[in-house]
PDB file of N, CA and C in Angstrom:
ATOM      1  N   UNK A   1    -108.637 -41.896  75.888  1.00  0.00           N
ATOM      2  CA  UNK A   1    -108.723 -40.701  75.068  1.00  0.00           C
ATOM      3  C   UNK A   1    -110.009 -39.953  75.376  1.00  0.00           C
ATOM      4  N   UNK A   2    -109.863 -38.661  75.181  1.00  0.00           N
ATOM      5  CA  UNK A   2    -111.219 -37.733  75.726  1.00  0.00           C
ATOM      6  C   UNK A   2    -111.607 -37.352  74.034  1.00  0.00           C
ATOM      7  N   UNK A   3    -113.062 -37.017  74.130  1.00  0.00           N
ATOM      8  CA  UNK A   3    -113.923 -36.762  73.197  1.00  0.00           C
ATOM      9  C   UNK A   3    -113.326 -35.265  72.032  1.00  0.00           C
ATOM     10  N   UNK A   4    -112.096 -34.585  72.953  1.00  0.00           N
ATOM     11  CA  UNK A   4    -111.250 -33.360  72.535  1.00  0.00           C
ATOM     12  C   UNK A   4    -110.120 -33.905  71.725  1.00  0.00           C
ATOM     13  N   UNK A   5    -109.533 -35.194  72.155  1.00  0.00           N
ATOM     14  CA  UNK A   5    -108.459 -35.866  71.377  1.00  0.00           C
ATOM     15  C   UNK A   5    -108.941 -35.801  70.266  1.00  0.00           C
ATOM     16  N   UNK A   6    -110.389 -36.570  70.263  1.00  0.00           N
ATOM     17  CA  UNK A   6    -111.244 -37.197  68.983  1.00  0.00           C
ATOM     18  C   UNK A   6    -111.510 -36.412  68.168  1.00  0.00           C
ATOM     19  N   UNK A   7    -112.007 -35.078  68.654  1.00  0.00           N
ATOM     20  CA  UNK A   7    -112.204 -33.956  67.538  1.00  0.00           C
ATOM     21  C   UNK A   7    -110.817 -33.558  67.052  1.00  0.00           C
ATOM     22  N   UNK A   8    -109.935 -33.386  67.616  1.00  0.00           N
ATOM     23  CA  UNK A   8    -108.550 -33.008  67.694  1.00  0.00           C
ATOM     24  C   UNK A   8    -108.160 -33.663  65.937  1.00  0.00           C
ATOM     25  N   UNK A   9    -108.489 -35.572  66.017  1.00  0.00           N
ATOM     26  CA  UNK A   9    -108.133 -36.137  64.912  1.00  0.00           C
ATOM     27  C   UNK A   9    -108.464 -36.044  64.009  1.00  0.00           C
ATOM     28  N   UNK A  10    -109.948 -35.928  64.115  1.00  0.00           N
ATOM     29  CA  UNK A  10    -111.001 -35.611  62.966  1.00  0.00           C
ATOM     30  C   UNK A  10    -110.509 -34.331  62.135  1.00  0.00           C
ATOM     31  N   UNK A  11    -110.453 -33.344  62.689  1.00  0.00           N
ATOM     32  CA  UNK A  11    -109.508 -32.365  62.510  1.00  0.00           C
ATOM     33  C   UNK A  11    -108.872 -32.965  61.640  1.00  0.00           C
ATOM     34  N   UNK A  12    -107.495 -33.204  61.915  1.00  0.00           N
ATOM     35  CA  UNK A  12    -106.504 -32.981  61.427  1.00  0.00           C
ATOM     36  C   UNK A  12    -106.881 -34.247  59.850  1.00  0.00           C
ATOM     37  N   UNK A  13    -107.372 -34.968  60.246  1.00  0.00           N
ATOM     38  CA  UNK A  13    -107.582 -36.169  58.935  1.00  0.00           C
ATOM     39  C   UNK A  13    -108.437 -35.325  57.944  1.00  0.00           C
ATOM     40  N   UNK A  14    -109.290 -34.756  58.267  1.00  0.00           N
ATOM     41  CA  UNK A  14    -109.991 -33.641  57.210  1.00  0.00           C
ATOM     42  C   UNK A  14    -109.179 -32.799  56.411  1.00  0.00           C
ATOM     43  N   UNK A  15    -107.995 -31.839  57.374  1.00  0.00           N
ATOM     44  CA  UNK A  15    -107.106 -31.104  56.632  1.00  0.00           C
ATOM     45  C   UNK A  15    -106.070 -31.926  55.532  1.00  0.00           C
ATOM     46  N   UNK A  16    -106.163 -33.036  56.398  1.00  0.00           N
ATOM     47  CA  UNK A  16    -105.016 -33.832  55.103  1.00  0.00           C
ATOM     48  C   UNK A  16    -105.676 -34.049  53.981  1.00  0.00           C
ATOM     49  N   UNK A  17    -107.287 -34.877  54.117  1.00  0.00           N
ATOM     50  CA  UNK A  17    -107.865 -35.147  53.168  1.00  0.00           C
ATOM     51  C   UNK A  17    -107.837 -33.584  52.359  1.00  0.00           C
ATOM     52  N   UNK A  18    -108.231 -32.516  52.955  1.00  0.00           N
ATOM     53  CA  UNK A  18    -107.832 -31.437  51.769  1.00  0.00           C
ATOM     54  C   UNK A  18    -107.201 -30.736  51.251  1.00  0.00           C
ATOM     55  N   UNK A  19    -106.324 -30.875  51.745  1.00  0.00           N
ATOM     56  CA  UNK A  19    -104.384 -30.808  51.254  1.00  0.00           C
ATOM     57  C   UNK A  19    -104.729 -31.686  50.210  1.00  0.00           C
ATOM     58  N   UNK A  20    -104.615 -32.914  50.126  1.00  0.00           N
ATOM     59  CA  UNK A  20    -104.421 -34.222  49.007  1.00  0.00           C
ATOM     60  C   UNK A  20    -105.715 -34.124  47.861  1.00  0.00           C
ATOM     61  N   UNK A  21    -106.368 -33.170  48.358  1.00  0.00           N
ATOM     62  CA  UNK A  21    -107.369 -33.107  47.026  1.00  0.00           C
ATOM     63  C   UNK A  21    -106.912 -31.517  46.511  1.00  0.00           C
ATOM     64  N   UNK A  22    -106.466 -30.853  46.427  1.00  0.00           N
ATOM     65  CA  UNK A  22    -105.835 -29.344  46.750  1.00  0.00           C
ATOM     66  C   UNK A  22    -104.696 -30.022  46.135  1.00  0.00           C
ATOM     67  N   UNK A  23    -103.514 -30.712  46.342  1.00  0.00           N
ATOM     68  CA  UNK A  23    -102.692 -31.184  45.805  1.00  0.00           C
ATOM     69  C   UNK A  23    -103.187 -32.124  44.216  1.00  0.00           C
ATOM     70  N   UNK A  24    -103.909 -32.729  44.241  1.00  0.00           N
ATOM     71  CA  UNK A  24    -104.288 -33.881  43.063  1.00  0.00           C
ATOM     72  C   UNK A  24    -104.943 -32.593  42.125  1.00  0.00           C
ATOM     73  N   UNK A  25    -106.074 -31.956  42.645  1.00  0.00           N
ATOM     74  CA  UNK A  25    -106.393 -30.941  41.234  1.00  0.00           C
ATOM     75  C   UNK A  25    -105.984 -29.917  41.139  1.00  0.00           C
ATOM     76  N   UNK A  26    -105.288 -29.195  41.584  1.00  0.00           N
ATOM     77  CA  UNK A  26    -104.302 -28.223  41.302  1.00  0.00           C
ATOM     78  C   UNK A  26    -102.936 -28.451  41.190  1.00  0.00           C
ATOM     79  N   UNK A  27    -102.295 -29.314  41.366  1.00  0.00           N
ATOM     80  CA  UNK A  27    -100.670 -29.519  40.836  1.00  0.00           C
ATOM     81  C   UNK A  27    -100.722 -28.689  39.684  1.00  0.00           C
ATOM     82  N   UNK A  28    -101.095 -28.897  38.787  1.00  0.00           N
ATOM     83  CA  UNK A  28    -100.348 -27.929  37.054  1.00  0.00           C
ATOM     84  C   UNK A  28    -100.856 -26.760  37.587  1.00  0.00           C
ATOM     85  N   UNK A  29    -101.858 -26.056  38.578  1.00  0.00           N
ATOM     86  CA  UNK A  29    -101.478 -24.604  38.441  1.00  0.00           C
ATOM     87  C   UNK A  29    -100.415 -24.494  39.529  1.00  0.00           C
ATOM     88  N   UNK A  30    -100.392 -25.385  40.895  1.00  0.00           N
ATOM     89  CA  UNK A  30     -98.851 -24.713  41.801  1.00  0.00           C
ATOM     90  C   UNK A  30     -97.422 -25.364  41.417  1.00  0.00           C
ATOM     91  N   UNK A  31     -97.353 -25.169  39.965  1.00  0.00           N
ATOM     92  CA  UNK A  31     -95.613 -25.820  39.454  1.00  0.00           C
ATOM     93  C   UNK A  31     -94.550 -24.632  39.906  1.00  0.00           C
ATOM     94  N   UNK A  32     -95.135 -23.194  40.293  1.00  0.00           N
ATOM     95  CA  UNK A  32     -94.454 -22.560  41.177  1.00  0.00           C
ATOM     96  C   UNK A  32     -93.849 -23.076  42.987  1.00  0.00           C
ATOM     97  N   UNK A  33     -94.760 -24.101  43.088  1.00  0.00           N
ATOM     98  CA  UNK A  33     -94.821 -24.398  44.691  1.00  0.00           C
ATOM     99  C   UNK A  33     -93.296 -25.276  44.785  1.00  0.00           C
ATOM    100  N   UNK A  34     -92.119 -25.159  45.378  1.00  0.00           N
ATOM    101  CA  UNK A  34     -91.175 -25.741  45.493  1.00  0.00           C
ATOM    102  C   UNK A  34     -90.059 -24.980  44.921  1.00  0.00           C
ATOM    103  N   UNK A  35     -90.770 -24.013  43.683  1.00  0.00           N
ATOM    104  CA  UNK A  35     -89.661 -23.500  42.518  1.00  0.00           C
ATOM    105  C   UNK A  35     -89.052 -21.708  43.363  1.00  0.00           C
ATOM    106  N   UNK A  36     -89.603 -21.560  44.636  1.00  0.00           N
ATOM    107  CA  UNK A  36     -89.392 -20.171  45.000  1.00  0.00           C
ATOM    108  C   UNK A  36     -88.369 -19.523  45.239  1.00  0.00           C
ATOM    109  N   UNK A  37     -87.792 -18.392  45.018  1.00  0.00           N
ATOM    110  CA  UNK A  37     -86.732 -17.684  45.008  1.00  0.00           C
ATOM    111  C   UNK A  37     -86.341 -17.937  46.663  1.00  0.00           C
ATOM    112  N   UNK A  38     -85.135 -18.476  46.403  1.00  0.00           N
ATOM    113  CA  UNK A  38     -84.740 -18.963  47.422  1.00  0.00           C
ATOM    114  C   UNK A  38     -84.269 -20.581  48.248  1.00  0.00           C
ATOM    115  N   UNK A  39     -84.816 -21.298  47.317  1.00  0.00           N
ATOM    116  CA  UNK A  39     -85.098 -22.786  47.359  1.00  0.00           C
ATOM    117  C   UNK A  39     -83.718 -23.227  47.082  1.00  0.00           C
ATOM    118  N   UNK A  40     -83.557 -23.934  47.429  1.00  0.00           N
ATOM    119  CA  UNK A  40     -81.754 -24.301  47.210  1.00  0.00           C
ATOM    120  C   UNK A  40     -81.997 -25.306  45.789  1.00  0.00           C
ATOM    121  N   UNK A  41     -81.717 -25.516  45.207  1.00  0.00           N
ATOM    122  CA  UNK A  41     -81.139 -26.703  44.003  1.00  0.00           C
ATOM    123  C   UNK A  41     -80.143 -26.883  43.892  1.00  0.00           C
ATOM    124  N   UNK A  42     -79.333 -28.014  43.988  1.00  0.00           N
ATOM    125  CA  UNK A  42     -78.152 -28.081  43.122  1.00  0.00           C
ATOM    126  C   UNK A  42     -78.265 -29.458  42.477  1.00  0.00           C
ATOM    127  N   UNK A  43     -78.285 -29.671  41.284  1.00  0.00           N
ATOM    128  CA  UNK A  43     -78.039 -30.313  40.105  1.00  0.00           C
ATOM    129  C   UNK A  43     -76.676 -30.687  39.330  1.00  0.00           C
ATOM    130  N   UNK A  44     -76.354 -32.197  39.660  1.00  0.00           N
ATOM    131  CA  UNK A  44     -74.630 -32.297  38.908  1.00  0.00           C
ATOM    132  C   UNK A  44     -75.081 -33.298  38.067  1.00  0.00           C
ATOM    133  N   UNK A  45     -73.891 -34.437  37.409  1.00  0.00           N
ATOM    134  CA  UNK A  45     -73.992 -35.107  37.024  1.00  0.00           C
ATOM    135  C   UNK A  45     -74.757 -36.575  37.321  1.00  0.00           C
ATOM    136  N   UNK A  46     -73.678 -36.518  38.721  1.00  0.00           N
ATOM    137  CA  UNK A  46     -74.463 -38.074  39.698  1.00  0.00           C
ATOM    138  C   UNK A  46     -75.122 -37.349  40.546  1.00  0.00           C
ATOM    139  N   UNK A  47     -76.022 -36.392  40.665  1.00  0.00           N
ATOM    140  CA  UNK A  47     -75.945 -35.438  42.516  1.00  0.00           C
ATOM    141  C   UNK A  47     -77.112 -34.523  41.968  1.00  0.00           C
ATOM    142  N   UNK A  48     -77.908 -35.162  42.940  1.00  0.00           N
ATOM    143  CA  UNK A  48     -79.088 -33.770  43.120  1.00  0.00           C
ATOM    144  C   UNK A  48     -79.474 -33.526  44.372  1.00  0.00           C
ATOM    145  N   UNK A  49     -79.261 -32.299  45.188  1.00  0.00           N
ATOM    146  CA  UNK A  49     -79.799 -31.591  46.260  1.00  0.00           C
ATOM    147  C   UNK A  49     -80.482 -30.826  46.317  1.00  0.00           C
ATOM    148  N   UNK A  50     -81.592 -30.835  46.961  1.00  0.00           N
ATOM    149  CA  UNK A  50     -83.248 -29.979  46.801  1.00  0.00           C
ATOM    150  C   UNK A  50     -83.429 -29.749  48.032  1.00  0.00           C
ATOM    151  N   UNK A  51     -83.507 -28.519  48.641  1.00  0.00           N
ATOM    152  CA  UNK A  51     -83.618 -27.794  50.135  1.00  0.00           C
ATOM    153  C   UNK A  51     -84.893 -26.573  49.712  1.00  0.00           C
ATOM    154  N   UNK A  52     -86.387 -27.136  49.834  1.00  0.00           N
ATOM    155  CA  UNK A  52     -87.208 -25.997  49.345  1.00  0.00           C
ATOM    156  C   UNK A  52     -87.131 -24.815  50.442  1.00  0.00           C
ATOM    157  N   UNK A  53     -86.079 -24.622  51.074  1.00  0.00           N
ATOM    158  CA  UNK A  53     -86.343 -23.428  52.284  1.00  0.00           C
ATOM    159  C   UNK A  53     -87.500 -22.269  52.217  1.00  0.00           C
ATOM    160  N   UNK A  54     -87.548 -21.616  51.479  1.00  0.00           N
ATOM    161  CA  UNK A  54     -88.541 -20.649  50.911  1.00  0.00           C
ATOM    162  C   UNK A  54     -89.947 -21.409  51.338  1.00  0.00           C
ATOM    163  N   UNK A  55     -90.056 -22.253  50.601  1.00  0.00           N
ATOM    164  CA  UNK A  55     -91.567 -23.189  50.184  1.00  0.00           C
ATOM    165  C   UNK A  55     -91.598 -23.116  51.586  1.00  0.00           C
ATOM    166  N   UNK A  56     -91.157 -23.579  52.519  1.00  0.00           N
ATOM    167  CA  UNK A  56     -91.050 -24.196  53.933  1.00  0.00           C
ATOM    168  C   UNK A  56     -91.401 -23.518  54.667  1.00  0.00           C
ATOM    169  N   UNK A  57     -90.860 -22.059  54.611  1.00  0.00           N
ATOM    170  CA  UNK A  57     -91.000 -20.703  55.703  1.00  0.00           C
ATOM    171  C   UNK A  57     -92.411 -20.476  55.145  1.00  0.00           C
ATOM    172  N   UNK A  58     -92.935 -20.375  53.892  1.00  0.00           N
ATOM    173  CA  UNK A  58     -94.166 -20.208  53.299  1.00  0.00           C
ATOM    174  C   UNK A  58     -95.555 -20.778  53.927  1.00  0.00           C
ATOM    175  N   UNK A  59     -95.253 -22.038  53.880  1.00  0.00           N
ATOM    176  CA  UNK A  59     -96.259 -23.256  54.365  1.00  0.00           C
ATOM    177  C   UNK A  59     -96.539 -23.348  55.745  1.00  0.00           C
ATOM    178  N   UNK A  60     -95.140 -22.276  56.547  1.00  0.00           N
ATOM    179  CA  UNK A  60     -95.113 -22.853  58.274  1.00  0.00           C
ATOM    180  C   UNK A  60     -96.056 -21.586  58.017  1.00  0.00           C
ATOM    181  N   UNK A  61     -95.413 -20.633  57.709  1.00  0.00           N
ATOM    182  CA  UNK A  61     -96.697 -19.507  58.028  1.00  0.00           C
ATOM    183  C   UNK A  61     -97.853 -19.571  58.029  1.00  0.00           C
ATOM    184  N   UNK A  62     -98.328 -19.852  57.214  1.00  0.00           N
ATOM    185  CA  UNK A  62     -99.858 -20.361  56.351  1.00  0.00           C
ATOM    186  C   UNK A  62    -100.175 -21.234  57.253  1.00  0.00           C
ATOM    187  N   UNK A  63     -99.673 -21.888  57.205  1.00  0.00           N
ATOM    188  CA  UNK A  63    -100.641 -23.287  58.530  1.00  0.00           C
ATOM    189  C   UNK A  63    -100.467 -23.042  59.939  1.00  0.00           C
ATOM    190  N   UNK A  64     -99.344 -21.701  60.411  1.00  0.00           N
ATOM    191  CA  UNK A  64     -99.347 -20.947  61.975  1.00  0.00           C
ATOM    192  C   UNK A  64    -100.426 -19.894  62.123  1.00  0.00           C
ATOM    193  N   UNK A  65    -100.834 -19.749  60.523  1.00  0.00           N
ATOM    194  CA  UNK A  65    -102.028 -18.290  60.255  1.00  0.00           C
ATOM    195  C   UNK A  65    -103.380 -19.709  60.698  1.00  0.00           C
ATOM    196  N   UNK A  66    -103.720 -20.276  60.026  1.00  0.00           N
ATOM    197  CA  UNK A  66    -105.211 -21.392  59.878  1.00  0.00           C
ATOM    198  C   UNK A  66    -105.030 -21.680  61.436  1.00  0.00           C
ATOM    199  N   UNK A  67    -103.739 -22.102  62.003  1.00  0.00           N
ATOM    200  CA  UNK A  67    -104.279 -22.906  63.365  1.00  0.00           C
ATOM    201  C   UNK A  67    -104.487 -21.716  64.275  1.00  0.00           C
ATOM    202  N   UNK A  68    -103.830 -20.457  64.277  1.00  0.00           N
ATOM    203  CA  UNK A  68    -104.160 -19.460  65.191  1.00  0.00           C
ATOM    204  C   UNK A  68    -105.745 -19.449  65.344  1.00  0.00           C
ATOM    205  N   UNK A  69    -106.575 -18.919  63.636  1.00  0.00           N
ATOM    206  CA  UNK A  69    -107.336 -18.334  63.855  1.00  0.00           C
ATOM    207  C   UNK A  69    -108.249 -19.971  64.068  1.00  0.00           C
ATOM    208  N   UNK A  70    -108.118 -21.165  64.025  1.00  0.00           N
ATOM    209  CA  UNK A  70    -109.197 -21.680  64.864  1.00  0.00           C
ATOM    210  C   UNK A  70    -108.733 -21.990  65.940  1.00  0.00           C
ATOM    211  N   UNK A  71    -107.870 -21.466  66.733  1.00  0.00           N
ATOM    212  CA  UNK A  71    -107.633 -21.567  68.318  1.00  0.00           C
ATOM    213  C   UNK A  71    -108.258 -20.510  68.290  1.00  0.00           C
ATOM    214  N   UNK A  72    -108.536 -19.004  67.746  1.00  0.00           N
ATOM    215  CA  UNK A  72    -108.954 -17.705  68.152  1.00  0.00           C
ATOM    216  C   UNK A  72    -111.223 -17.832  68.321  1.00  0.00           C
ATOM    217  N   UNK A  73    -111.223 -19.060  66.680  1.00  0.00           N
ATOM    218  CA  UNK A  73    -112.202 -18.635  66.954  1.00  0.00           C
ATOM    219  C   UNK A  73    -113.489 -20.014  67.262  1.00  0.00           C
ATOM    220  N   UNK A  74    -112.455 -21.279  67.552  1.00  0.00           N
ATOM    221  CA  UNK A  74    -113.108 -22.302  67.628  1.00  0.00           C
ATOM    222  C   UNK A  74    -112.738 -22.998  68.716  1.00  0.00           C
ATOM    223  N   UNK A  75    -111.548 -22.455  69.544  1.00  0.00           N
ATOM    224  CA  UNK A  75    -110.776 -22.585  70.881  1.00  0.00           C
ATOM    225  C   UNK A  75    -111.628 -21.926  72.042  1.00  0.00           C
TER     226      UNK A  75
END
């Protein structure tokens, strides 16, 4: 492994670590996050199907916006 892998990981273990703290103290304000116009639910008796599509297209964006701009400005 080269010293670029290594930063590469560090990286990415940082972003998780702040996702998961971003997730732990803010959950009760994003109870919108999953609920977006568009999100599939279906709810029966025995049967639940949950397709957050919306949430999904949301999140790819957002994290295709963060990795651009540190390929733009740390690449």
């Amino acid at each position: 492994m080269s010293q670029a892998t290594g930063k590469y990981l560090i990286l990415i273990g940082l972003a998780v670590v702040l996702i998961g703290i971003i997730v732990y103290f803010l959950s009760d304000k994003l109870h919108w996050l999953g609920r977006l116009p568009g999100d599939i639910r279906v709810e029966k008796e025995n049967f639940k199907f949950y397709f957050p599509i919306t949430t999904m297209l949301l999140l790819s964006g957002l994290l295709n916006l963060v990795i651009w701009l540190v390929r733009r400005f740390w690449g």
